[in-house]
Protein backbone atom coordinates (compact mmCIF):
# COMPACT_ATOMS: atom_id res chain seq x y z
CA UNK A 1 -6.65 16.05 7.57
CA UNK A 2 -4.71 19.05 8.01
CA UNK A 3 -0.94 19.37 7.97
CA UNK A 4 1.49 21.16 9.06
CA UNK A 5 4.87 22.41 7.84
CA UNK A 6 7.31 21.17 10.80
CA UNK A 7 10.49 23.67 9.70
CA UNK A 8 7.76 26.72 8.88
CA UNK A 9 10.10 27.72 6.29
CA UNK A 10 9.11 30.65 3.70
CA UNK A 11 8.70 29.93 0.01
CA UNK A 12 12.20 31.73 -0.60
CA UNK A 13 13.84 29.76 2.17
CA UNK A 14 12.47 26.43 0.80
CA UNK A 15 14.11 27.41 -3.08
CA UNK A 16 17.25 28.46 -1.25
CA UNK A 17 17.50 25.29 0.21
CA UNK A 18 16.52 23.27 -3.66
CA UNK A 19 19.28 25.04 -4.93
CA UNK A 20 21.63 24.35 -2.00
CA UNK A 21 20.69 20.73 -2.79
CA UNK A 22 21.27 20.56 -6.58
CA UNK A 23 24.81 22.44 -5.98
CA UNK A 24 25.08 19.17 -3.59
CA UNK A 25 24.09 16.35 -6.09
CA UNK A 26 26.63 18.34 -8.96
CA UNK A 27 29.14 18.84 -6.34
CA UNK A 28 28.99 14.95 -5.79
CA UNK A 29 28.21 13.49 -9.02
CA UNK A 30 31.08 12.27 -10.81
CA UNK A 31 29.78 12.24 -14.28
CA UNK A 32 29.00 16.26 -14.07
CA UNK A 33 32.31 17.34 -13.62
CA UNK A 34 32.54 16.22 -17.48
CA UNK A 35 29.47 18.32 -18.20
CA UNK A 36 29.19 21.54 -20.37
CA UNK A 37 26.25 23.43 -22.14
CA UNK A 38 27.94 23.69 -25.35
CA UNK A 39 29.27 21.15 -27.96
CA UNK A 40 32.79 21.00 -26.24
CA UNK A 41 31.74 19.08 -23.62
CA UNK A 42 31.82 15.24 -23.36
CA UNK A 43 28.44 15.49 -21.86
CA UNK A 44 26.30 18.42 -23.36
CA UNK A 45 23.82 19.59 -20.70
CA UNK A 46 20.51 21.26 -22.20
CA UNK A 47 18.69 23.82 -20.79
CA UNK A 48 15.78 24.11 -22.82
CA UNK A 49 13.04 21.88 -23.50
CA UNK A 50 10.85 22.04 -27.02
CA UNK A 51 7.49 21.46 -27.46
CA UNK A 52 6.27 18.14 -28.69
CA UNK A 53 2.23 16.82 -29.48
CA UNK A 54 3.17 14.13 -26.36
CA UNK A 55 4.44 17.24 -24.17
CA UNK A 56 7.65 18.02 -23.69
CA UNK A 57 11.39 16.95 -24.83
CA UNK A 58 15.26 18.26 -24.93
CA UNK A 59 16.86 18.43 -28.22
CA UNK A 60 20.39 18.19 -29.07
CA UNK A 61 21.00 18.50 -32.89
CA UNK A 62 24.62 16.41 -34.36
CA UNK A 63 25.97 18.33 -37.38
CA UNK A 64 28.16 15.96 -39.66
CA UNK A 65 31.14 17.09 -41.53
CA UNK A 66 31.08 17.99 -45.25
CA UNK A 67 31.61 15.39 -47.72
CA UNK A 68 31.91 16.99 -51.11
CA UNK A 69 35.41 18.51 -52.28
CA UNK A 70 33.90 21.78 -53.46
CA UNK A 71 34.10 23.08 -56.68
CA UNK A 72 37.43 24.20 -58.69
CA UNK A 73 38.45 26.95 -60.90
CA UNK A 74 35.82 29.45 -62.24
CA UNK A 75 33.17 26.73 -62.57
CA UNK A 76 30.05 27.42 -61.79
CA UNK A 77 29.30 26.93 -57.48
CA UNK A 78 25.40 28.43 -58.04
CA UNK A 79 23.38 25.06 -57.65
CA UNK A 80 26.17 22.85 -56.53
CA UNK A 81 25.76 23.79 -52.70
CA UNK A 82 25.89 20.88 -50.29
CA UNK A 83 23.69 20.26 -47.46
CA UNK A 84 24.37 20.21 -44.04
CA UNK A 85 23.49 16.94 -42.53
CA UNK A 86 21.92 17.77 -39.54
CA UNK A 87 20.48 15.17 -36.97
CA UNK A 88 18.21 15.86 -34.24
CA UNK A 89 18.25 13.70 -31.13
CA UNK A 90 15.31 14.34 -28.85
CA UNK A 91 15.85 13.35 -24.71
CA UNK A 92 12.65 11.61 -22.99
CA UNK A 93 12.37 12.67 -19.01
CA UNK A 94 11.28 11.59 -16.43
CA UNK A 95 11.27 12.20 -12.13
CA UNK A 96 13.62 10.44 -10.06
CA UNK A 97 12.42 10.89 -6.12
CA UNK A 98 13.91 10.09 -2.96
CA UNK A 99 12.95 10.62 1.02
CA UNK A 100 13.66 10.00 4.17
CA UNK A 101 11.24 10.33 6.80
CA UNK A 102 12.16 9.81 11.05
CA UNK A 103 10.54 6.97 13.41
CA UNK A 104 9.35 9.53 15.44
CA UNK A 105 10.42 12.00 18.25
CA UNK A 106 10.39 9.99 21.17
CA UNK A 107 12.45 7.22 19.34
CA UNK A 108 15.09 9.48 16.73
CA UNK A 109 15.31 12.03 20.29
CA UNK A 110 16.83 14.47 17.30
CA UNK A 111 16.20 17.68 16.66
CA UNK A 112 14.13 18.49 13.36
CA UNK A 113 17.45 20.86 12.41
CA UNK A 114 19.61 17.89 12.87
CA UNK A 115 17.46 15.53 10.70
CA UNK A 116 16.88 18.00 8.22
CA UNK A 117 20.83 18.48 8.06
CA UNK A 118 21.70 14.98 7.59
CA UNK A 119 18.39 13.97 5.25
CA UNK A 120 19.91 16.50 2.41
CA UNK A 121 23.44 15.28 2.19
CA UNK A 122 21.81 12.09 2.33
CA UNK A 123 19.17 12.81 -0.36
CA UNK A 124 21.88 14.92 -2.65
CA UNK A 125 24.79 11.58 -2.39
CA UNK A 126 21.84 9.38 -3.47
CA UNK A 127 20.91 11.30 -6.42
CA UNK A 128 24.20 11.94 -7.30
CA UNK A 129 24.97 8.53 -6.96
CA UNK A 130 21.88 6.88 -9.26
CA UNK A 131 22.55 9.77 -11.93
CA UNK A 132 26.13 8.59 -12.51
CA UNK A 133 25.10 4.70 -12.35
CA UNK A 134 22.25 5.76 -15.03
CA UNK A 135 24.94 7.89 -17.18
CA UNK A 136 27.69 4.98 -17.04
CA UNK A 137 24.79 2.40 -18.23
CA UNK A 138 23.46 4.44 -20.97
CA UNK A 139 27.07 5.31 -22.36
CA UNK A 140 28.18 1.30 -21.91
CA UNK A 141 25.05 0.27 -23.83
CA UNK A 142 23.61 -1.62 -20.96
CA UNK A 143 20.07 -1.52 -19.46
CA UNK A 144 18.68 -0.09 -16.73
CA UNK A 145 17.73 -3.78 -15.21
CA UNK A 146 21.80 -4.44 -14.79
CA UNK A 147 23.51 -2.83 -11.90
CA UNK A 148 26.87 -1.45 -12.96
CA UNK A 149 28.76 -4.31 -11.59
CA UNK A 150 27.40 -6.61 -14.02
CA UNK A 151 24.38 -8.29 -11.95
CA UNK A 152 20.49 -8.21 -12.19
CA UNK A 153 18.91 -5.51 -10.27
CA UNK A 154 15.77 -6.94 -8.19
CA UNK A 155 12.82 -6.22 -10.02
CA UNK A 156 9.99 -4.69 -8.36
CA UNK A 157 6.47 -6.22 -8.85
CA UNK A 158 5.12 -2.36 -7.81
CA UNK A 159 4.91 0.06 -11.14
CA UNK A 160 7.42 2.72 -10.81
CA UNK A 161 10.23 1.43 -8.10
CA UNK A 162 12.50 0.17 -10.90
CA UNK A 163 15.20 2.57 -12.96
CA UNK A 164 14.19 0.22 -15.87
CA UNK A 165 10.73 2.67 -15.34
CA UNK A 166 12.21 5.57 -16.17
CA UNK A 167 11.24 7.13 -19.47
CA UNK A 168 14.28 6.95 -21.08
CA UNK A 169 15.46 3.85 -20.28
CA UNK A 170 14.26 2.47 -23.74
CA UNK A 171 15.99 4.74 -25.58
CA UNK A 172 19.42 2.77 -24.07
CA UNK A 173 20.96 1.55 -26.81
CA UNK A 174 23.74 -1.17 -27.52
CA UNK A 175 27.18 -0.24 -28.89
CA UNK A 176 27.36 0.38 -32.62
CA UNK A 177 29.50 -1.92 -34.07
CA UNK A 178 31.61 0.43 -35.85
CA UNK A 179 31.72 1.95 -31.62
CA UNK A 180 32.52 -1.41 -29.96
CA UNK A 181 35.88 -2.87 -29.76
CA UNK A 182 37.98 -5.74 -27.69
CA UNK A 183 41.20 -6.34 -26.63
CA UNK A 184 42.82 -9.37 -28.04
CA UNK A 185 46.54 -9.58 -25.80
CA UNK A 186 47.43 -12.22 -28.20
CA UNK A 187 50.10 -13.89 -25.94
CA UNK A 188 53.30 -14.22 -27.70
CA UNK A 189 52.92 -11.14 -30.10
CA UNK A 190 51.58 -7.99 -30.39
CA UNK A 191 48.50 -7.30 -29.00
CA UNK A 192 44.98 -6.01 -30.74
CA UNK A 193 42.18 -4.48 -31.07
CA UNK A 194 39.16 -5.83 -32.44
CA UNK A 195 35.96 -4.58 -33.61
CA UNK A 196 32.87 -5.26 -33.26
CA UNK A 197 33.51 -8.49 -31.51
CA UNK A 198 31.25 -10.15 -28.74
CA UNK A 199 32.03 -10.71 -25.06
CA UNK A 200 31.62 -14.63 -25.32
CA UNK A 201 35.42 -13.75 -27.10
CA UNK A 202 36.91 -12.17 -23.98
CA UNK A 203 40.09 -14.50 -22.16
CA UNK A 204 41.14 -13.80 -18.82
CA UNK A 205 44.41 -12.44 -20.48
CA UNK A 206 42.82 -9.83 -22.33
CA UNK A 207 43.82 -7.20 -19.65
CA UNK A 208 43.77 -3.44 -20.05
CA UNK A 209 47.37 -2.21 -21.29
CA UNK A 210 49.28 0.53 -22.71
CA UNK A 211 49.23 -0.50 -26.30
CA UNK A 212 44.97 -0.84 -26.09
CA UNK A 213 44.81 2.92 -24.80
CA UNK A 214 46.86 3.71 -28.06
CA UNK A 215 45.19 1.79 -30.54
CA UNK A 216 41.91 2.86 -29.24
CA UNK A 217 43.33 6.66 -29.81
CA UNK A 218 44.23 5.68 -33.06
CA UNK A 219 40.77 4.02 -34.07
CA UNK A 220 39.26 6.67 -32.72
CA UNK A 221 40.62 9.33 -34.94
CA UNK A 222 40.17 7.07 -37.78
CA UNK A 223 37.33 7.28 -37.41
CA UNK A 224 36.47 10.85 -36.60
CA UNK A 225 35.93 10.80 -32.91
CA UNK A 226 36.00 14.41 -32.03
CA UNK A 227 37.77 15.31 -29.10
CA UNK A 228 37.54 18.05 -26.65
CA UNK A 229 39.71 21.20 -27.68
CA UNK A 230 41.67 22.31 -24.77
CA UNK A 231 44.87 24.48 -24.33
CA UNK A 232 46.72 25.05 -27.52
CA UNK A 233 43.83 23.68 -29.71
CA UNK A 234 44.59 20.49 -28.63
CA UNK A 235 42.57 17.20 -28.78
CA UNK A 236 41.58 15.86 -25.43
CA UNK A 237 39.41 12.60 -24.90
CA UNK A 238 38.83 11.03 -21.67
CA UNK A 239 38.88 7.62 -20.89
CA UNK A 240 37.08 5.22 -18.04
CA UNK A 241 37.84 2.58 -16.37
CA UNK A 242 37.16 0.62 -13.59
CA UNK A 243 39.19 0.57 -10.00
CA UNK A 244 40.64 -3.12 -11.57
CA UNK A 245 41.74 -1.96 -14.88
CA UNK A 246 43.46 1.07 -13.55
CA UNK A 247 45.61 -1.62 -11.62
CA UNK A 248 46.03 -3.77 -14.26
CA UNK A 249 47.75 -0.49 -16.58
CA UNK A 250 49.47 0.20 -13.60
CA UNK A 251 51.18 -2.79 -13.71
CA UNK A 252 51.99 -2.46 -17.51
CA UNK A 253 55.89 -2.08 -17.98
CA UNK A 254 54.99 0.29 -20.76
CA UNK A 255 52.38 1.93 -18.93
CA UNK A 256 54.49 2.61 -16.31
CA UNK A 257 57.66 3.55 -18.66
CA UNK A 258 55.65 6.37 -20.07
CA UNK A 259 53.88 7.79 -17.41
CA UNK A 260 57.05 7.78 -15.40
CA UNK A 261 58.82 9.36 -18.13
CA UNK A 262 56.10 11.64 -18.91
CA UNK A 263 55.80 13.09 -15.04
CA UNK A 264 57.59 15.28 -12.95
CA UNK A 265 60.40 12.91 -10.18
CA UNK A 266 59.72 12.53 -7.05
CA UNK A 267 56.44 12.07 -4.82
CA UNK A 268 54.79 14.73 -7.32
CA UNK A 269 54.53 12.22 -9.85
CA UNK A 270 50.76 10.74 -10.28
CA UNK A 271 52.21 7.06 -9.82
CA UNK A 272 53.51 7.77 -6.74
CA UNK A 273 50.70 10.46 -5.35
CA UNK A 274 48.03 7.91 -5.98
CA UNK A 275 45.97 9.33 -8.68
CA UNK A 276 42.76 8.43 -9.58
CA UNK A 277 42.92 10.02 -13.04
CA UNK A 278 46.20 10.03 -15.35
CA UNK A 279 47.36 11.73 -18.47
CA UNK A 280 48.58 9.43 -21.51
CA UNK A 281 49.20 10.52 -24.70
CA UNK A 282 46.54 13.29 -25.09
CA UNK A 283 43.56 10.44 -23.16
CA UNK A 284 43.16 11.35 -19.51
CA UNK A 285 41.97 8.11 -17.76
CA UNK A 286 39.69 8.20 -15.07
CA UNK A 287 39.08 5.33 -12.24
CA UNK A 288 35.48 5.19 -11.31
CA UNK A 289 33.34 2.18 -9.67
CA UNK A 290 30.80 3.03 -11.53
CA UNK A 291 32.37 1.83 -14.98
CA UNK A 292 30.48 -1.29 -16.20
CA UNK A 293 31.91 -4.77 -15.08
CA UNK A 294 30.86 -8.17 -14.13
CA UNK A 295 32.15 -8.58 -11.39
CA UNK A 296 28.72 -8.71 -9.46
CA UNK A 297 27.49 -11.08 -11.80
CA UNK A 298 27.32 -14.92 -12.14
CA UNK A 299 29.63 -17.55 -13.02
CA UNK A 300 28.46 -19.90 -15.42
CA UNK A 301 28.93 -22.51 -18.29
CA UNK A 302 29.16 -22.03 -22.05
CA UNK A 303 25.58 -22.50 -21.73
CA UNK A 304 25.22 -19.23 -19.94
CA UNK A 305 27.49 -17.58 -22.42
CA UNK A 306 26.25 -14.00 -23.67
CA UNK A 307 22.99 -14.30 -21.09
CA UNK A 308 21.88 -11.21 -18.90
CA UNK A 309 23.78 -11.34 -15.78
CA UNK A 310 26.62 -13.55 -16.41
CA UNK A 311 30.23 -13.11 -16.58
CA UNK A 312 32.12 -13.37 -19.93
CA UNK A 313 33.62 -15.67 -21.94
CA UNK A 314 32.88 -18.78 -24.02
CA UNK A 315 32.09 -20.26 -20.19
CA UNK A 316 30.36 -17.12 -19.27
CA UNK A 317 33.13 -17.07 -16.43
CA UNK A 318 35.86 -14.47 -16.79
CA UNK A 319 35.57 -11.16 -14.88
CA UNK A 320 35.38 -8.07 -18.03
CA UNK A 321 34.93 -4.52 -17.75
CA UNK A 322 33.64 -1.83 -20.15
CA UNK A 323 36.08 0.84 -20.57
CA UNK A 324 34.65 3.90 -22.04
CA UNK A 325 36.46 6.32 -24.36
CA UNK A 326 34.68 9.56 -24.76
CA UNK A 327 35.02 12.47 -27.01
CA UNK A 328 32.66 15.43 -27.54
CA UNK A 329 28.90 15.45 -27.31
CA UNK A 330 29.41 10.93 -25.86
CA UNK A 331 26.25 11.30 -23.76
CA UNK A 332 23.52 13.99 -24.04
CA UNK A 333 22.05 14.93 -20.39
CA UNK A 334 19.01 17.05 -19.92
CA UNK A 335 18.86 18.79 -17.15
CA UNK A 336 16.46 21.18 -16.87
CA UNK A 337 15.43 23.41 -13.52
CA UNK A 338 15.84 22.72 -9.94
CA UNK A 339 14.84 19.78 -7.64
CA UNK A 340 11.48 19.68 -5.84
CA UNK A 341 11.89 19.34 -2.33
CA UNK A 342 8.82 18.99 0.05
CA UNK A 343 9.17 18.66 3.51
CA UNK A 344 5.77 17.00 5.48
CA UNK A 345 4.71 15.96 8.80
CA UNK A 346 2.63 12.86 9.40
CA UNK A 347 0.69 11.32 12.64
CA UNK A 348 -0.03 14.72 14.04
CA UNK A 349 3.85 16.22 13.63
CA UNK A 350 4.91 13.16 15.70
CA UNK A 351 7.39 12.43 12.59
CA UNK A 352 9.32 14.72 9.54
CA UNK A 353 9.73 13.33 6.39
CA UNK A 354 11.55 15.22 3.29
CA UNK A 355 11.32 13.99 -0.17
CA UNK A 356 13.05 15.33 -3.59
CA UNK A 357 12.45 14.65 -6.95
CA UNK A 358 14.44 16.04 -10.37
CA UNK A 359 13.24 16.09 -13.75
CA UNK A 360 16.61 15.12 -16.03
CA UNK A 361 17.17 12.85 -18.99
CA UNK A 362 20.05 10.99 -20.63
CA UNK A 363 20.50 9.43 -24.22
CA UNK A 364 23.70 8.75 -26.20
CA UNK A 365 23.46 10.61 -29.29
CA UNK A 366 23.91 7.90 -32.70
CA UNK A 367 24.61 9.45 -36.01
CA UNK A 368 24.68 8.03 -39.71
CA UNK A 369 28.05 7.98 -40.46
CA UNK A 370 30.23 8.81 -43.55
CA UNK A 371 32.95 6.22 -42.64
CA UNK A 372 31.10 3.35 -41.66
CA UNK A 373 28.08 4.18 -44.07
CA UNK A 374 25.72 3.13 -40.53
CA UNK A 375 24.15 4.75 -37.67
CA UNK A 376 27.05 4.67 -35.28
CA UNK A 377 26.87 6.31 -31.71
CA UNK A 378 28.32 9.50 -32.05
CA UNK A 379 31.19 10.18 -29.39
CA UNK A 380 31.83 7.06 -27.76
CA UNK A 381 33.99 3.77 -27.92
CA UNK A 382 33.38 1.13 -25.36
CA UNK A 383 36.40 -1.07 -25.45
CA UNK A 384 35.91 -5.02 -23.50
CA UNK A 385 38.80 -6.19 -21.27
CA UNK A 386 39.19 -8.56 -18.71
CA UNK A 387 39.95 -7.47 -15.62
């Protein structure tokens, strides 16, 4: 059966057009505007891939700080080197593919330019859009069956149609537990943070605040989270949260306090403009729907507590969300070459169909580390709230 090309575009047209398209998905992908190729960036892009006996991986390699106090005085340093501790974390890849295709001329009356037009920006949003879900799950800890509002994703009984297919979807792993912390408000005093802890623990108090964001700075540090050096040397992290949790620091009399203080007057200032993304005490937070909560999944009982696609709580029945605080090197993405796009014709050019596929990969590095004496992941906290 013999087909035909319905746009009769060139080989250099058709690349022009892939890289139009990834400039697209980059442009509207959330998670790569926090993307960098070197080990400055909260999400280290590679570039290259290295050869492996099963084919072909991306490489990022974790270099932990020195331990030893060196040697004093005129004694001897000749045999009393230390070793670098190095640690190589290899990214698994896989193709993600997507297409439209028309009914058919006589019902879409469109021209092919038109549907060609309106299949990329449709094509480049919904690759942007699953890349960012993916990135948020692996960072969170939480597998590829969950949707990022907390509830099951409908399993497929086809090979292949599921994200939970994807290659690297088993290398998702859980929150160290030197990496995981809670919120305890403790009503009546000070508030906490604790580590380690399990969402069964979470209490519809437990809401996002100014204190947590501190604390979590703190433990961070403590427990050397690098940060991203920006102007003046200075230590940046970033911080996510979901579209609830930015309204529950928002309403925060300290949160408030300091970010008024901290701001320019008038309709300038970000509480006032309507920001998405705020600056507090060296942690830029970022709102984004995309942040892990449960508010897609199911109520339950204390029965349910802890199970796959319930809310929190001993009664598995208070709303949480995953805040994310991110230093350097929090997620590794590979991201190598451009998109495939293929545009095809089917019942005798009576209907268009584009498709695109990209190769990429994702894994949050883990590290053994000196503090904890574990493997802990290596740039990122997740801390559990209500919301």
């Amino acid at each position: 059966m013999a087909e035909t090309n319905f746009s009769e575009l060139d080989a250099n047209q058709l690349q022009a057009w892939s890289r139009d398209f990834w400039k697209a998905a980059r442009n509207n992908s959330f998670i790569n505007q926090f993307a960098g190729t070197g080990s400055n960036a909260m999400v280290q892009r590679v570039t290259e891939l290295t050869k492996t006996q099963k084919g072909t991986k991306a490489n990022i390699t974790l270099l932990a700080d020195m331990t030893g106090d060196g040697i004093t005085g005129d004694n001897a340093l000749e045999g009393a080197e230390e070793a670098l501790k190095a640690y190589q974390i290899g990214i698994e890849m896989d193709q993600l593919r997507f297409a439209n295709r028309q009914a058919g001329r006589l019902t879409d009356q469109k021209h092919v330019v038109n549907f060609r037009e309106q299949s990329r920006d449709a094509l480049a949003y919904a690759m942007a859009d699953r890349i960012d879900q993916l990135a948020f799950l692996t960072l969170s800890g939480v597998a590829y069956t969950h949707k990022n509002n907390g509830g099951l994703r409908t399993a497929s009984p086809t090979a292949g149609h599921d994200l939970a297919d994807l290659a690297f979807s088993s290398d998702v792993s859980a929150a160290t537990s030197g990496r995981r912390l809670r919120w305890n408000e403790n009503v009546g005093s000070a508030g906490y943070i604790v580590s380690g802890s399990s969402t069964d623990d979470v209490t519809d108090v437990d809401k996002l605040s100014y204190r947590a964001i501190v604390e979590t700075k703190a433990y961070a540090k403590d427990n050397y989270i690098r940060g991203i050096r920006g102007a003046g040397n200075q230590e940046v992290f970033h911080m996510f949260v979901t579209p609830q949790q930015m309204a529950d620091l928002k309403l925060d009399t300290d949160f408030m306090a300091n970010v008024r203080n901290a701001g320019v007057r008038g309709s300038a200032n970000p509480l006032f403009a309507g920001s998405s993304s705020l600056m507090v005490d060296g942690v830029m937070i970022h709102e984004f729907r995309h942040v892990f909560n449960t508010s897609g999944a199911t109520s339950g009982s204390s029965a349910n507590a802890g199970a796959a696609g319930y809310k929190w709580g001993s009664g598995a029945n208070v709303n949480g969300a995953r805040a994310l605080f991110c230093g350097a090197q929090a997620l590794a993405m590979a991201d190598i070459g451009l998109p495939e796009m293929v545009e095809d014709t089917f019942d005798y050019g009576n209907q268009a169909g584009i498709s695109v596929g990209k190769i990429f990969g994702l894994r949050k590095p883990v590290y053994r580390s000196e503090i904890t004496a574990q493997d802990e992941d290596f740039g990122v906290i997740t801390l559990d709230t209500a919301q």
